[in-house]
C-alpha atoms as a PDB file:
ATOM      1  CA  UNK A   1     -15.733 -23.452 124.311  1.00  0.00           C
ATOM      2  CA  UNK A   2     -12.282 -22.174 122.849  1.00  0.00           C
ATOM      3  CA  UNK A   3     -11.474 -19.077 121.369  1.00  0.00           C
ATOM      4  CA  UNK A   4      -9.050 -17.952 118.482  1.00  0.00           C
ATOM      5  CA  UNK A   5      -8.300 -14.370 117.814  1.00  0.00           C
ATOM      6  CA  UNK A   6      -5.284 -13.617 115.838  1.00  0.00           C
ATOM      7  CA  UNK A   7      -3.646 -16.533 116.341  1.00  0.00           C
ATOM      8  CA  UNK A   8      -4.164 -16.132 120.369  1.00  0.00           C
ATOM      9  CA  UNK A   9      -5.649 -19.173 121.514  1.00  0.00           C
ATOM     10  CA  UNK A  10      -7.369 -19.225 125.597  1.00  0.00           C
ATOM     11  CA  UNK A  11     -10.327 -21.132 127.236  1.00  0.00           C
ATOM     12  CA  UNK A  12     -13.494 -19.272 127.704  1.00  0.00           C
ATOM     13  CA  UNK A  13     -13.272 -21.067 131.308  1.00  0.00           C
ATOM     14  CA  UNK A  14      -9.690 -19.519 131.756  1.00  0.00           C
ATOM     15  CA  UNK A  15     -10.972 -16.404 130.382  1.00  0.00           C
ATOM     16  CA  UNK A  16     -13.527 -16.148 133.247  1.00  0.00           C
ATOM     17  CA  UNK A  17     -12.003 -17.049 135.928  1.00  0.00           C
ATOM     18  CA  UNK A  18      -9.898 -13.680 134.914  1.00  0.00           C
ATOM     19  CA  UNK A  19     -13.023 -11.479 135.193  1.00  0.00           C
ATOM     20  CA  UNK A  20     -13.513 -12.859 138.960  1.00  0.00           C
ATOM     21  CA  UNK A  21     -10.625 -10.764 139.948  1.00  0.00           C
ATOM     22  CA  UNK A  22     -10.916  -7.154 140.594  1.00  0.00           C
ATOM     23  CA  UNK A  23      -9.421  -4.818 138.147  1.00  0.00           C
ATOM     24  CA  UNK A  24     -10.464  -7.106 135.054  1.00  0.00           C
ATOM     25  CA  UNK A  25     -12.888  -5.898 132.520  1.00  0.00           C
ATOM     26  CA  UNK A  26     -14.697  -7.293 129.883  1.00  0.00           C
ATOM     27  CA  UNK A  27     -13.844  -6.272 126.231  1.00  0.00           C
ATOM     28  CA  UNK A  28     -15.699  -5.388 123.563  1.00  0.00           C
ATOM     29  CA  UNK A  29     -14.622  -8.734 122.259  1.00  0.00           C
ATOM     30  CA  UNK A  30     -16.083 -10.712 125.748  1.00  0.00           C
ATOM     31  CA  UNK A  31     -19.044  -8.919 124.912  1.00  0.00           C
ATOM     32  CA  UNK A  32     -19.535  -9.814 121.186  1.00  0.00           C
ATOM     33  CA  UNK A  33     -19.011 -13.333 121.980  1.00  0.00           C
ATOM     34  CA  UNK A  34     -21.478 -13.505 124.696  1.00  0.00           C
ATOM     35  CA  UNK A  35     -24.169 -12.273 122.357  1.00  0.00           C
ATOM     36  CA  UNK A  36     -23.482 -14.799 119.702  1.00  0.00           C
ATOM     37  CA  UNK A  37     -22.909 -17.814 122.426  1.00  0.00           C
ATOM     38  CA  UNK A  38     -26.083 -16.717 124.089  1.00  0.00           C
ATOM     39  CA  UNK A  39     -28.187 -15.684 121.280  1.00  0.00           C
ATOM     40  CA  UNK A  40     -28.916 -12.542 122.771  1.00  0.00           C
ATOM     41  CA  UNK A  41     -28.891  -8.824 122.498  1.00  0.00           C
ATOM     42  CA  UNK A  42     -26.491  -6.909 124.402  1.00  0.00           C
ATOM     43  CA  UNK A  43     -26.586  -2.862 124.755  1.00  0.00           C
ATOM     44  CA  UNK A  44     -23.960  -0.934 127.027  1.00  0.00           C
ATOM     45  CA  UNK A  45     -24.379   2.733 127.199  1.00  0.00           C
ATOM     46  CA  UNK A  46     -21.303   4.341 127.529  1.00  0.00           C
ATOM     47  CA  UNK A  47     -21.208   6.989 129.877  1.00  0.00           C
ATOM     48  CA  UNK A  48     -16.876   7.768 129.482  1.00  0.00           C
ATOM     49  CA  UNK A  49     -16.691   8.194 125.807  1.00  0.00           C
ATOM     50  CA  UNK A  50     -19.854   8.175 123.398  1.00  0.00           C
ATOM     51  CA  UNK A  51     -22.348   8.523 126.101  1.00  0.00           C
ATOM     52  CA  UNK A  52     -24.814   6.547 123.099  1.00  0.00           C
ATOM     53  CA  UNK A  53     -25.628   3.096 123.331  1.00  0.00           C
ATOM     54  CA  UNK A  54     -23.333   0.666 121.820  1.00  0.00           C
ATOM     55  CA  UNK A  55     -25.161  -2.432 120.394  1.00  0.00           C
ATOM     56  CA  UNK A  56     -23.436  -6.288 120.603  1.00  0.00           C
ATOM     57  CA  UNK A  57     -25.572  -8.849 118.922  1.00  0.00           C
ATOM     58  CA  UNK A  58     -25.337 -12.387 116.661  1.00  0.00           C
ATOM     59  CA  UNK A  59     -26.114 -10.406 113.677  1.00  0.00           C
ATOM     60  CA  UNK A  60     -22.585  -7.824 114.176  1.00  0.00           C
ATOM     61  CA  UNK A  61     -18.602  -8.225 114.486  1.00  0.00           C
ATOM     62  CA  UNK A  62     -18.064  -4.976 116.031  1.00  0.00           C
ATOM     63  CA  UNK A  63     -19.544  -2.745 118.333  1.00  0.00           C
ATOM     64  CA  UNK A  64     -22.336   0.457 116.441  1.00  0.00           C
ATOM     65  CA  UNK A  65     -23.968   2.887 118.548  1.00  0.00           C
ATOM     66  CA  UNK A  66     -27.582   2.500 119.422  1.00  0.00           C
ATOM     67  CA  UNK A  67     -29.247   5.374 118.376  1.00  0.00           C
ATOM     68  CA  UNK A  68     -33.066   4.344 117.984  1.00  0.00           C
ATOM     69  CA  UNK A  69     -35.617   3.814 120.553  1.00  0.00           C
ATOM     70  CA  UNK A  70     -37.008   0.523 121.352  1.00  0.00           C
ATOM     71  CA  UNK A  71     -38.454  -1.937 120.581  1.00  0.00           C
ATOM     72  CA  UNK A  72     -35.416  -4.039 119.915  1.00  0.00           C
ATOM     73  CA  UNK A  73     -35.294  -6.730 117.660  1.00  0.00           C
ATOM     74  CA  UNK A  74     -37.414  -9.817 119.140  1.00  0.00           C
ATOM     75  CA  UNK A  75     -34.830 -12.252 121.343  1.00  0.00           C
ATOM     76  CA  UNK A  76     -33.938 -11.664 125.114  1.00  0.00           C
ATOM     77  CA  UNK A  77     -32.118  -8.218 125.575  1.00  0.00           C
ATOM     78  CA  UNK A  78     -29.646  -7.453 128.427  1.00  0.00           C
ATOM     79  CA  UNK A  79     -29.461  -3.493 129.059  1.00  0.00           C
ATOM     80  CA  UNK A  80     -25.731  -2.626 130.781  1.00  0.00           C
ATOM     81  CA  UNK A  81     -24.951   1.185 132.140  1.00  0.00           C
ATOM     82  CA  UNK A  82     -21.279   1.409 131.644  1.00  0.00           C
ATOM     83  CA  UNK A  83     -19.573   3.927 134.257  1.00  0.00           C
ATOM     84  CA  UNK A  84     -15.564   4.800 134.894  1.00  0.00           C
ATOM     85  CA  UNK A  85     -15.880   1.853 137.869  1.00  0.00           C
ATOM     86  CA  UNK A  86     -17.657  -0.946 136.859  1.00  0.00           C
ATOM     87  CA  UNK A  87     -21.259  -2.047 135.276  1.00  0.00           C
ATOM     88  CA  UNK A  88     -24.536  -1.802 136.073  1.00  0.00           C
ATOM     89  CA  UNK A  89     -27.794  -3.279 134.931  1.00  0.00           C
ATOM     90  CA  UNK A  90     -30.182  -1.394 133.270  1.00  0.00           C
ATOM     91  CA  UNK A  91     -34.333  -1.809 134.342  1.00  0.00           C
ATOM     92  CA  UNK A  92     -36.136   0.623 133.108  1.00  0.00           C
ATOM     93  CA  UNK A  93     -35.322   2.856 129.840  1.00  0.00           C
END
């Protein structure tokens, strides 16, 4: 798969080997596009700045906060705590 944003052109291979190395973060962007390549639901709650969830799916182009209870929409659903430090998975809401 390639990307293009603005004109910017990298590999989503390229683009992951990135994230192996410490320090590197997905972006909003990384998450968007996993949604749409995976057909999937993505929800990080943000625990530095909204302290919401922020919602990443096929259907959007930018991130909205999450402000309803579940059930979500019916396709597979990844839940993601977002601290200062890194990510966690979510189990249990």
């Amino acid at each position: 798969m390639e990307i293009v944003v603005l004109g910017v052109w990298r590999s989503s291979k390229a683009n992951l080997s990135n994230l192996s190395r410490d320090g590197e973060w997905l972006t909003d962007f990384d998450f968007q596009l996993a949604a749409v390549a995976l057909g999937v639901n993505i929800f990080v709650f943000d625990t530095i700045y909204t302290n919401a969830w922020v919602m990443y799916t096929p259907e959007t182009a930018a991130k909205n906060v999450f402000d309803r209870q579940p059930p979500f929409p019916n396709r597979p659903t990844c839940l993601i705590l977002s601290t200062l430090d890194h990510y966690n998975p979510v189990y249990d809401v």
